[in-house]
Each structure stands twice: as structure tokens, then as C-alpha cells.
C-alpha atoms as a PDB file:
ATOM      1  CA  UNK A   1       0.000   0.000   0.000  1.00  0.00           C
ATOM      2  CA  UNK A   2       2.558   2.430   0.572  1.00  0.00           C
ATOM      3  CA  UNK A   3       4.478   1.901  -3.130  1.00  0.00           C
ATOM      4  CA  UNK A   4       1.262   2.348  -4.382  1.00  0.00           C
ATOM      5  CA  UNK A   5       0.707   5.919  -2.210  1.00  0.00           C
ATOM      6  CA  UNK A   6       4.039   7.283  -3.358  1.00  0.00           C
ATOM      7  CA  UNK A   7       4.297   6.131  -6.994  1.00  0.00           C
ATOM      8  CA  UNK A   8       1.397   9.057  -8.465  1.00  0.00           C
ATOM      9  CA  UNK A   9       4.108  11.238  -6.854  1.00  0.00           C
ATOM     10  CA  UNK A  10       7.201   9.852  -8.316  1.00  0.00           C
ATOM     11  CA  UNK A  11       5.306   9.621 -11.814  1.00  0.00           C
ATOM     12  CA  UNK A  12       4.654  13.323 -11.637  1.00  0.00           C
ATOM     13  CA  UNK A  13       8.074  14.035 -10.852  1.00  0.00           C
ATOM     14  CA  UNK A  14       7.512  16.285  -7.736  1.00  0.00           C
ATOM     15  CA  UNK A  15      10.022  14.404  -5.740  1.00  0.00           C
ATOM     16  CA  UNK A  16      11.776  16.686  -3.237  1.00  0.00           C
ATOM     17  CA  UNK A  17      15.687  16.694  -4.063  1.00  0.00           C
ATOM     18  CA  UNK A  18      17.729  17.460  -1.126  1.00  0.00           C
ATOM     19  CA  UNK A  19      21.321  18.887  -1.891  1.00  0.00           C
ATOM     20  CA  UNK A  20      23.740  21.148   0.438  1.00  0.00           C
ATOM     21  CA  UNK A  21      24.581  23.962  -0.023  1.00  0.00           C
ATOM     22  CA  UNK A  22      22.358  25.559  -2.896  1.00  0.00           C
ATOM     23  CA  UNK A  23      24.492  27.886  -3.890  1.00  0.00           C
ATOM     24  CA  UNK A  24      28.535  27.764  -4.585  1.00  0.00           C
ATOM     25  CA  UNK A  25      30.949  30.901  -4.274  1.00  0.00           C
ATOM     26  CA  UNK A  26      34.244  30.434  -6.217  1.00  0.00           C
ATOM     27  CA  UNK A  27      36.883  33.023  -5.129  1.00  0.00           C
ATOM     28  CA  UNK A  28      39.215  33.786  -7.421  1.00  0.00           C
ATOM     29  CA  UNK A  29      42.010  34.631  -4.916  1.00  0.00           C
ATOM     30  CA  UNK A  30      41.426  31.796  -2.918  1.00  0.00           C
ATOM     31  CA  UNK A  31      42.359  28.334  -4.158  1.00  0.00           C
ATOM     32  CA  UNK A  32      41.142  26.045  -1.289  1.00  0.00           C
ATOM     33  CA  UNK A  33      37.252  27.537  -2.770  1.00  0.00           C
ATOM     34  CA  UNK A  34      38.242  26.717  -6.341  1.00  0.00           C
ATOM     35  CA  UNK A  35      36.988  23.215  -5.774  1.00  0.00           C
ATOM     36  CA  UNK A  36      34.060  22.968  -3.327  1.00  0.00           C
ATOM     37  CA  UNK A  37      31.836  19.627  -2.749  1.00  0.00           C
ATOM     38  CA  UNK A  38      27.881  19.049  -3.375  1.00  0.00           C
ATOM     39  CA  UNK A  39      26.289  16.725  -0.988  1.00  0.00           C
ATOM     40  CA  UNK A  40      23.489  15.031  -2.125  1.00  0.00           C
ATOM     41  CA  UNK A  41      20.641  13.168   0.305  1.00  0.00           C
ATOM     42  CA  UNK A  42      18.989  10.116  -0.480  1.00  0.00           C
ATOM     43  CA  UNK A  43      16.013   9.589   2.725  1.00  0.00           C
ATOM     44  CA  UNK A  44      13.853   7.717   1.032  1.00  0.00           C
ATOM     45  CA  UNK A  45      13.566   3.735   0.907  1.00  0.00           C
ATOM     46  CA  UNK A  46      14.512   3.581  -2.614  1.00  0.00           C
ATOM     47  CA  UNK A  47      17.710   3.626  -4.497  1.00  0.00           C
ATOM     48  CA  UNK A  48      18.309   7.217  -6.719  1.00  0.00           C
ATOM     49  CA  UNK A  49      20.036   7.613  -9.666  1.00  0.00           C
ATOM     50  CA  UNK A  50      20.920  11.004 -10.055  1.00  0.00           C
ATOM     51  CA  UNK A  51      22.645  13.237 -13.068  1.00  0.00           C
ATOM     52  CA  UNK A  52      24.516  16.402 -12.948  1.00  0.00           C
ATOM     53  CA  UNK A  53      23.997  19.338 -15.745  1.00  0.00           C
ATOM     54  CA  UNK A  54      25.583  22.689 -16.055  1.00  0.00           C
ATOM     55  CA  UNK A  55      24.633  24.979 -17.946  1.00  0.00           C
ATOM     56  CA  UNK A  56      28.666  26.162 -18.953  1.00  0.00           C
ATOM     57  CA  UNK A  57      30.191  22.500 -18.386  1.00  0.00           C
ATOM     58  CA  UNK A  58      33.611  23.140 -19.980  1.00  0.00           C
ATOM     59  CA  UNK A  59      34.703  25.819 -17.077  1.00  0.00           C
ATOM     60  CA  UNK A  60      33.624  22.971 -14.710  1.00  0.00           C
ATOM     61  CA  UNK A  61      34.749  19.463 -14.034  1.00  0.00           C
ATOM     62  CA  UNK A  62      32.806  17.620 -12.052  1.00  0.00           C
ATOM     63  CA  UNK A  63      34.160  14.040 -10.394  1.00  0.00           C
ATOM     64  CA  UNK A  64      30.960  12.068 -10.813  1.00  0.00           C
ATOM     65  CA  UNK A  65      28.647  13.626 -13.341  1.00  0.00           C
ATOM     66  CA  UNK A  66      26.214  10.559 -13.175  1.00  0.00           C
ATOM     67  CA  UNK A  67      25.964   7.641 -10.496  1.00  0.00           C
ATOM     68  CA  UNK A  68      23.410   5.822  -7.451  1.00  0.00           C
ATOM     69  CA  UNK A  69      22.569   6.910  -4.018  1.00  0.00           C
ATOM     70  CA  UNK A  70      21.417   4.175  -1.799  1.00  0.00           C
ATOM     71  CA  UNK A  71      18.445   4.483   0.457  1.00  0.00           C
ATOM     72  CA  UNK A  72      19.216   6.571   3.884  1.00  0.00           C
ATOM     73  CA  UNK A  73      22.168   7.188   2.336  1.00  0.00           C
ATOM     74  CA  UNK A  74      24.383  10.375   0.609  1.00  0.00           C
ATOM     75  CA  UNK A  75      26.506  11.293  -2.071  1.00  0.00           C
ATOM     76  CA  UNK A  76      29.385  13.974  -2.241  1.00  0.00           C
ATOM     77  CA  UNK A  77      30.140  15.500  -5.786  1.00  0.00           C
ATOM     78  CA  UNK A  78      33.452  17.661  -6.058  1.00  0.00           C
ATOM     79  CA  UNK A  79      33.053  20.309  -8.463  1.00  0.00           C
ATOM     80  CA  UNK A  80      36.487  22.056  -9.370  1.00  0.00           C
ATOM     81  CA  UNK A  81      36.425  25.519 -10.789  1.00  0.00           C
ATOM     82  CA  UNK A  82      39.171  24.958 -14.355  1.00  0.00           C
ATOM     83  CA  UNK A  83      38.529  28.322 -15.876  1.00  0.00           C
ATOM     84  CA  UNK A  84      39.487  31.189 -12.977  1.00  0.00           C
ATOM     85  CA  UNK A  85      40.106  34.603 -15.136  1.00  0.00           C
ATOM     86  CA  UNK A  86      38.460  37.909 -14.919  1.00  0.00           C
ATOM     87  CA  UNK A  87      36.392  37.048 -17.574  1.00  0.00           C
ATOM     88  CA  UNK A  88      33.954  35.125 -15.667  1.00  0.00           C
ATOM     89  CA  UNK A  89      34.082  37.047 -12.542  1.00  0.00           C
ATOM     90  CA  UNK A  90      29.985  37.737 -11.542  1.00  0.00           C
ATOM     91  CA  UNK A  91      28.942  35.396 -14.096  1.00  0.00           C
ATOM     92  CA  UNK A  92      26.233  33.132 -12.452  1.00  0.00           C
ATOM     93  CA  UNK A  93      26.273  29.670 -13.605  1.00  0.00           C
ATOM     94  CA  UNK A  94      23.605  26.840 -12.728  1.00  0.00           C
ATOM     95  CA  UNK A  95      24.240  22.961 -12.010  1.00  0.00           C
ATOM     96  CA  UNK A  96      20.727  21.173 -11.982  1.00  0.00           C
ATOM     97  CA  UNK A  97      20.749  18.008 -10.101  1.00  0.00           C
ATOM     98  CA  UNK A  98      18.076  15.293 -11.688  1.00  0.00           C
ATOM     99  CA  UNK A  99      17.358  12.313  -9.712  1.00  0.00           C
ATOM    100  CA  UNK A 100      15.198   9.274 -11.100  1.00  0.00           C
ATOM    101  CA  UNK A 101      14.538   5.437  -9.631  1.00  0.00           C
ATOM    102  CA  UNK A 102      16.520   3.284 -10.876  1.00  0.00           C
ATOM    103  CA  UNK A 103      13.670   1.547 -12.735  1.00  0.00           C
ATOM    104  CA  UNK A 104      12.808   4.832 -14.362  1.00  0.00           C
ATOM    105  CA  UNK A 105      14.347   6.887 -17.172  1.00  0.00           C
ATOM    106  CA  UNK A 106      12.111   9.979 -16.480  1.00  0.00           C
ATOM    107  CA  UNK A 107      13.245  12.780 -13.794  1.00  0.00           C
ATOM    108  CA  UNK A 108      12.080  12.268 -10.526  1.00  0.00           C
ATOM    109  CA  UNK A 109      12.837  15.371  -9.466  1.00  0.00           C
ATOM    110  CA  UNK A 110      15.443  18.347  -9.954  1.00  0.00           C
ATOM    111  CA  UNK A 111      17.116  20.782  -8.433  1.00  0.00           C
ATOM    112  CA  UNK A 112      19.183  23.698  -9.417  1.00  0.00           C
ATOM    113  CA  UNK A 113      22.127  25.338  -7.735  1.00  0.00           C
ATOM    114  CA  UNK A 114      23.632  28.556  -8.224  1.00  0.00           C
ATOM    115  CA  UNK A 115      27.569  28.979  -9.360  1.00  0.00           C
ATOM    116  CA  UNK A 116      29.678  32.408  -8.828  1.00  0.00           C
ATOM    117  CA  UNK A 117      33.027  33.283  -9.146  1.00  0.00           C
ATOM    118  CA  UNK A 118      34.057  36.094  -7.086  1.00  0.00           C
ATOM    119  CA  UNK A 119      37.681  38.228  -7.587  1.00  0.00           C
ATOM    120  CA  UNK A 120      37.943  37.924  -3.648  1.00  0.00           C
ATOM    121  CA  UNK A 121      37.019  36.460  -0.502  1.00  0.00           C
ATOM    122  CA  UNK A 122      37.946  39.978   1.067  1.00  0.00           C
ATOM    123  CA  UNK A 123      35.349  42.478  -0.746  1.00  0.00           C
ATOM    124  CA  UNK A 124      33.752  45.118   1.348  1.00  0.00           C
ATOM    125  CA  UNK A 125      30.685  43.999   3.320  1.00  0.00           C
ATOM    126  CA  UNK A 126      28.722  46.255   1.769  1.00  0.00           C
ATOM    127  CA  UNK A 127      29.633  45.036  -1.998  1.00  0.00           C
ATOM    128  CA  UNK A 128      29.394  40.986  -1.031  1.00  0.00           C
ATOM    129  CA  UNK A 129      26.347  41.592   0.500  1.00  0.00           C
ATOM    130  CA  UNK A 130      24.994  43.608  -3.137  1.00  0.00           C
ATOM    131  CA  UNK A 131      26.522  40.367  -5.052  1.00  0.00           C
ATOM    132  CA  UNK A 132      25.157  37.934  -2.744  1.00  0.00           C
ATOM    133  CA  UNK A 133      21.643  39.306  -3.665  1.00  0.00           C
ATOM    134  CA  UNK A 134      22.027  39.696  -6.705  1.00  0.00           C
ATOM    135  CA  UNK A 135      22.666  35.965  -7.065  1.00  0.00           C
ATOM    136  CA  UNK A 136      19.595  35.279  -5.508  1.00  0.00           C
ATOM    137  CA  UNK A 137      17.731  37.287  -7.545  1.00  0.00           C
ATOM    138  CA  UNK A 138      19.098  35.684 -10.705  1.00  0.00           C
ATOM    139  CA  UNK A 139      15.818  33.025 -11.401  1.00  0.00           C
ATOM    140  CA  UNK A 140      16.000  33.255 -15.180  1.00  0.00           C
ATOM    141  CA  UNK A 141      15.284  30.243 -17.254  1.00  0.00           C
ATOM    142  CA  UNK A 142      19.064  28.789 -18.316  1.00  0.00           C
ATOM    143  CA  UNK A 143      19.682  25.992 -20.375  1.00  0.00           C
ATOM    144  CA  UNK A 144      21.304  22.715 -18.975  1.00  0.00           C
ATOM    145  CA  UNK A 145      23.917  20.687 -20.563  1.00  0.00           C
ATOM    146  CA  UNK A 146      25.280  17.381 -19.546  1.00  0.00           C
ATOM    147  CA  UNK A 147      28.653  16.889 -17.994  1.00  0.00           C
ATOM    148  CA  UNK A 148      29.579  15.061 -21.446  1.00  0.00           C
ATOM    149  CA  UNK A 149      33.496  16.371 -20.601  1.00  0.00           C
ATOM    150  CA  UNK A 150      33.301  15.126 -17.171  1.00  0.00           C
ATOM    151  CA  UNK A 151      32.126  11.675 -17.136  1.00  0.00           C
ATOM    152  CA  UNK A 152      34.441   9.847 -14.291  1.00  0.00           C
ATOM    153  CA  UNK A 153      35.828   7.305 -17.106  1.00  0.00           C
ATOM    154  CA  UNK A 154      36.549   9.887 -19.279  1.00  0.00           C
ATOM    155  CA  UNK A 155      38.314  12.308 -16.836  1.00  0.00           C
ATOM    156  CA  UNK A 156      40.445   9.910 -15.825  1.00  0.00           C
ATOM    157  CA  UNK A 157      41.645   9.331 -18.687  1.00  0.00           C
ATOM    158  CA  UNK A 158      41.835  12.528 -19.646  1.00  0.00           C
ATOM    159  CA  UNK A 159      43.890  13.604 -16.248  1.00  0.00           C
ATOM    160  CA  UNK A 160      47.121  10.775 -16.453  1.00  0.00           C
ATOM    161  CA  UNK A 161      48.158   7.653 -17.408  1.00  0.00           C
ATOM    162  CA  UNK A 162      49.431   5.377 -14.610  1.00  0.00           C
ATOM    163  CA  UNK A 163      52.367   6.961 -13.083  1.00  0.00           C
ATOM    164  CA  UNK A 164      56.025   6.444 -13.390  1.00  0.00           C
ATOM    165  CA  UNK A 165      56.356   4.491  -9.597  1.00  0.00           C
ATOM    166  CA  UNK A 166      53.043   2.660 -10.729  1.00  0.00           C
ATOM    167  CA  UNK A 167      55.076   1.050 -14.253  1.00  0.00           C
ATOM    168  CA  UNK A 168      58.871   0.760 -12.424  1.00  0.00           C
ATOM    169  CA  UNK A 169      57.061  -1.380  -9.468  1.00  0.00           C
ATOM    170  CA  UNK A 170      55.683  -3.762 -12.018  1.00  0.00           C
ATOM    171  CA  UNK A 171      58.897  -4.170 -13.665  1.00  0.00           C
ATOM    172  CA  UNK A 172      59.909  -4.817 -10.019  1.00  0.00           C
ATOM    173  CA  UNK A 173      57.373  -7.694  -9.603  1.00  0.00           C
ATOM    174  CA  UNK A 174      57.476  -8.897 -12.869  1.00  0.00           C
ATOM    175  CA  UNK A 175      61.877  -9.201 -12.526  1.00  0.00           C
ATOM    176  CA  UNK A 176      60.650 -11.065  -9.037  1.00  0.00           C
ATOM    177  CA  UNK A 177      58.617 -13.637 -10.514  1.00  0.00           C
ATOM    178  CA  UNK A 178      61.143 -14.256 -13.447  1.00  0.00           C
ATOM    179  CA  UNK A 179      64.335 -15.491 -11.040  1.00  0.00           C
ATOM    180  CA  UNK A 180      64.922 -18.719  -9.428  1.00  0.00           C
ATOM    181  CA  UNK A 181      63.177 -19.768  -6.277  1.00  0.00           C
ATOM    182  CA  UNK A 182      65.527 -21.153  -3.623  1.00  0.00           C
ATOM    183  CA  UNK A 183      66.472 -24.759  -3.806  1.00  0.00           C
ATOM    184  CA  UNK A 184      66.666 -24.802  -7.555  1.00  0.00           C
ATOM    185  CA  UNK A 185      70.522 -25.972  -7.860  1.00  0.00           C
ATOM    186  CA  UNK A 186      71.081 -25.615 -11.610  1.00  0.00           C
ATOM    187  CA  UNK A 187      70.619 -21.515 -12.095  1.00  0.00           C
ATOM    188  CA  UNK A 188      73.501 -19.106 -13.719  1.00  0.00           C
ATOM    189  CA  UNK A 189      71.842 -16.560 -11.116  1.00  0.00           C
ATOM    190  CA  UNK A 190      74.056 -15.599  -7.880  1.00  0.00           C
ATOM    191  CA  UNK A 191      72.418 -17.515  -4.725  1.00  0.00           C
ATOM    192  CA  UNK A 192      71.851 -13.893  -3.118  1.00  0.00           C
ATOM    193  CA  UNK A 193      68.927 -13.499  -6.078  1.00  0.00           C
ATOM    194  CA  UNK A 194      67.153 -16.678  -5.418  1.00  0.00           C
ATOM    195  CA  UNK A 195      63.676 -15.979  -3.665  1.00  0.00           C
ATOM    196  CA  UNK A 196      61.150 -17.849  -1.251  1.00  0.00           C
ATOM    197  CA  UNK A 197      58.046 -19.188  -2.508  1.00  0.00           C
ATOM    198  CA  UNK A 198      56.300 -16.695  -0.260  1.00  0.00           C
ATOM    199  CA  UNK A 199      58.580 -13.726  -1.829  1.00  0.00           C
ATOM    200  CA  UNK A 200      57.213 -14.557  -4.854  1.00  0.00           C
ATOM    201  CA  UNK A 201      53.970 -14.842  -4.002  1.00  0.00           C
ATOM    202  CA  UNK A 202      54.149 -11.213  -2.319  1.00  0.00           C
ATOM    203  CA  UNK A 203      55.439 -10.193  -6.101  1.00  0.00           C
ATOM    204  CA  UNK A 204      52.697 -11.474  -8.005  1.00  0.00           C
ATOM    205  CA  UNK A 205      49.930  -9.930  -5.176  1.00  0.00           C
ATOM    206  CA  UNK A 206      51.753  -6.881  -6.148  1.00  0.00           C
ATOM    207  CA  UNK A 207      51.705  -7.232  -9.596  1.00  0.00           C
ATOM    208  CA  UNK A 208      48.174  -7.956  -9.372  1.00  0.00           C
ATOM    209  CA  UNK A 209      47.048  -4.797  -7.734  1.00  0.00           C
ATOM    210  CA  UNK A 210      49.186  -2.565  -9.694  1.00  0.00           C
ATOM    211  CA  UNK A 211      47.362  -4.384 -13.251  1.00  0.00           C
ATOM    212  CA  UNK A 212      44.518  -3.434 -11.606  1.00  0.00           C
ATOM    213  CA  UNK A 213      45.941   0.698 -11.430  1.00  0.00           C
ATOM    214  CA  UNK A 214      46.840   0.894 -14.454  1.00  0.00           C
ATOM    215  CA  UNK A 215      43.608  -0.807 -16.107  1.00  0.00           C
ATOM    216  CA  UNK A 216      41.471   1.568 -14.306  1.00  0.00           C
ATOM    217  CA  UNK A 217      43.553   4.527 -15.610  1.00  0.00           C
END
């Protein structure tokens, strides 16, 4: 009975999306604001699937465009600032936040969050306060755009390849695994280069995790 009280709701696409804060102030001057973190709710007793637009993506990048929130449960999304210049300072930007159930394409619900980037954290009071309204004024219609140059398996492998420690450790393990294991008798190698079964084994548990790196890279 209660799916079947809730579900008119969900169909209609009224469902309350709860996200802190609503509103994001980049400072220009200030790198520790220059990426800031979303938190998305999830109280209900159903799994979410939520989606991240913006309506200026490429000065964004956001860690997890797309992805699941489990019931009682939360999400953080980092959002890093990539385009700081005076340019852009005052522009307001939107991120809408779209959440569906997972056995639905449709949007469940939305919400919409307001971006700023600020020359400094230190403005008179008098001016922040000005912006600060201003923001809050700023209601107009905008139009959304995926996070198509954020997706997580696309930014990684946008950011690095696996790194130069990652690739000289698995030549390590790899060098491991190729020499003689103690008691073999009939080996060109010098005695001190022979290694335990257990040393070897440690090697290829390496090895293992660092395929693992560099595959998810």
C-alpha cells in the first residue's frame, strides 16, 4: 500500500531533491574555494540515480557527473572551478541536479544550484552583500547541458596515465617472478637473487594490484 501511495508522486516528478549547499561561491584569490563539494541526500527507501547538468560545463569538471545513491544514504560531488580569469568574474552559472529510480528513465525530481566566481574572498561587506543578492535574484530560465566532458571514465583518462612508480614497481614484480626460487641448484643466477616461494607470491599480489591501477587509468 505504501508503493502504491508514493508512486502518483514519483510519476509526476515532484520528488523533493535534497542537496547542500544551494548555492557555490568560487573566489578567485582563494584556491582552497576553487573546488568545493555538493552533498546530495537520499532519505527515502529507494535507491536514486541522479545526473549532474551545467549549464557552462567546460569551465567545470565535475568528479561524478552521473551515479546511485542508496536508500538513507548520501553522495558527495566535487566540483572544481578549471577556468578562474576575470572574464567570468559575476557570471552566475547553474548545475541542476536530476534524480530518477533506478527503474525509471524519467526525472524524478530536480534541483538547481547557483555557481559564482568572485575576484575575492575579502570584498567590502557592503559590496558581497549587493553580489550575494544579486545571485539570488538571478531566477531566469538557463539551459542545462550534460557533464559530457566530465564523465568519471573519461576524466580519468583525460587527467594521467598510470604513473612512473606505478610502471617501475611492475617491472619490479614482474623481474621477481622471473628469477629462481631457492632450492633450484642448476641456475647461472648468484644464490643472493634466489627468492622464497612466499617472496614470490608477495610479487605477483603486487603485480596484481598494480594491473589493476593501471587498467582503471
Amino acid at each position: 500500500m505504501q508503493q502504491q501511495r508514493r508512486q502518483p508522486e514519483l510519476v509526476e516528478g515532484n520528488l523533493p531533491v535534497f542537496v547542500f549547499p544551494t548555492e557555490l561561491i568560487f573566489y578567485a584569490d582563494d584556491q582552497s574555494t576553487h573546488k568545493q563539494v555538493l552533498t546530495l541526500y537520499n532519505p527515502y527507501e529507494f535507491a536514486l540515480k541522479f545526473k549532474v547538468l551545467c549549464t557552462t560545463p567546460n569551465k567545470y569538471v565535475v568528479a561524478d557527473a552521473a551515479g546511485t545513491v542508496k536508500p538513507q544514504c548520501c553522495v558527495d560531488i566535487v566540483i572544481r572551478h578549471r577556468d578562474v580569469r576575470a572574464a567570468h568574474y559575476g557570471v552566475i552559472d547553474k548545475f541542476r541536479l536530476q534524480v530518477s529510480e533506478q527503474s525509471q528513465r524519467k526525472a524524478l525530481g530536480r534541483k538547481e544550484v547557483i555557481a559564482t566566481l568572485l575576484p575575492s574572498a575579502k570584498e567590502p561587506p557592503q559590496q558581497k552583500e549587493e553580489e550575494e543578492k544579486r545571485i539570488k535574484e538571478h531566477l531566469a530560465e538557463s539551459v542545462f547541458f550534460e557533464q559530457t566532458l566530465c564523465q568519471p571514465g573519461k576524466n580519468r583518462t583525460a587527467s594521467s596515465g598510470p604513473s612512473l612508480l606505478t610502471v617501475f614497481l611492475g617491472i619490479v614484480c614482474i623481474a621477481a617472478l622471473m628469477l629462481p626460487t631457492l632450492g633450484e641448484m642448476e641456475s647461472l643466477v648468484p644464490l643472493y637473487l634466489h627468492l622464497s616461494v612466499n617472496q614470490k607470491l608477495v610479487a605477483a599480489y603486487v603485480l596484481g594490484l598494480i594491473t589493476m591501477v593501471i587498467l582503471r587509468t
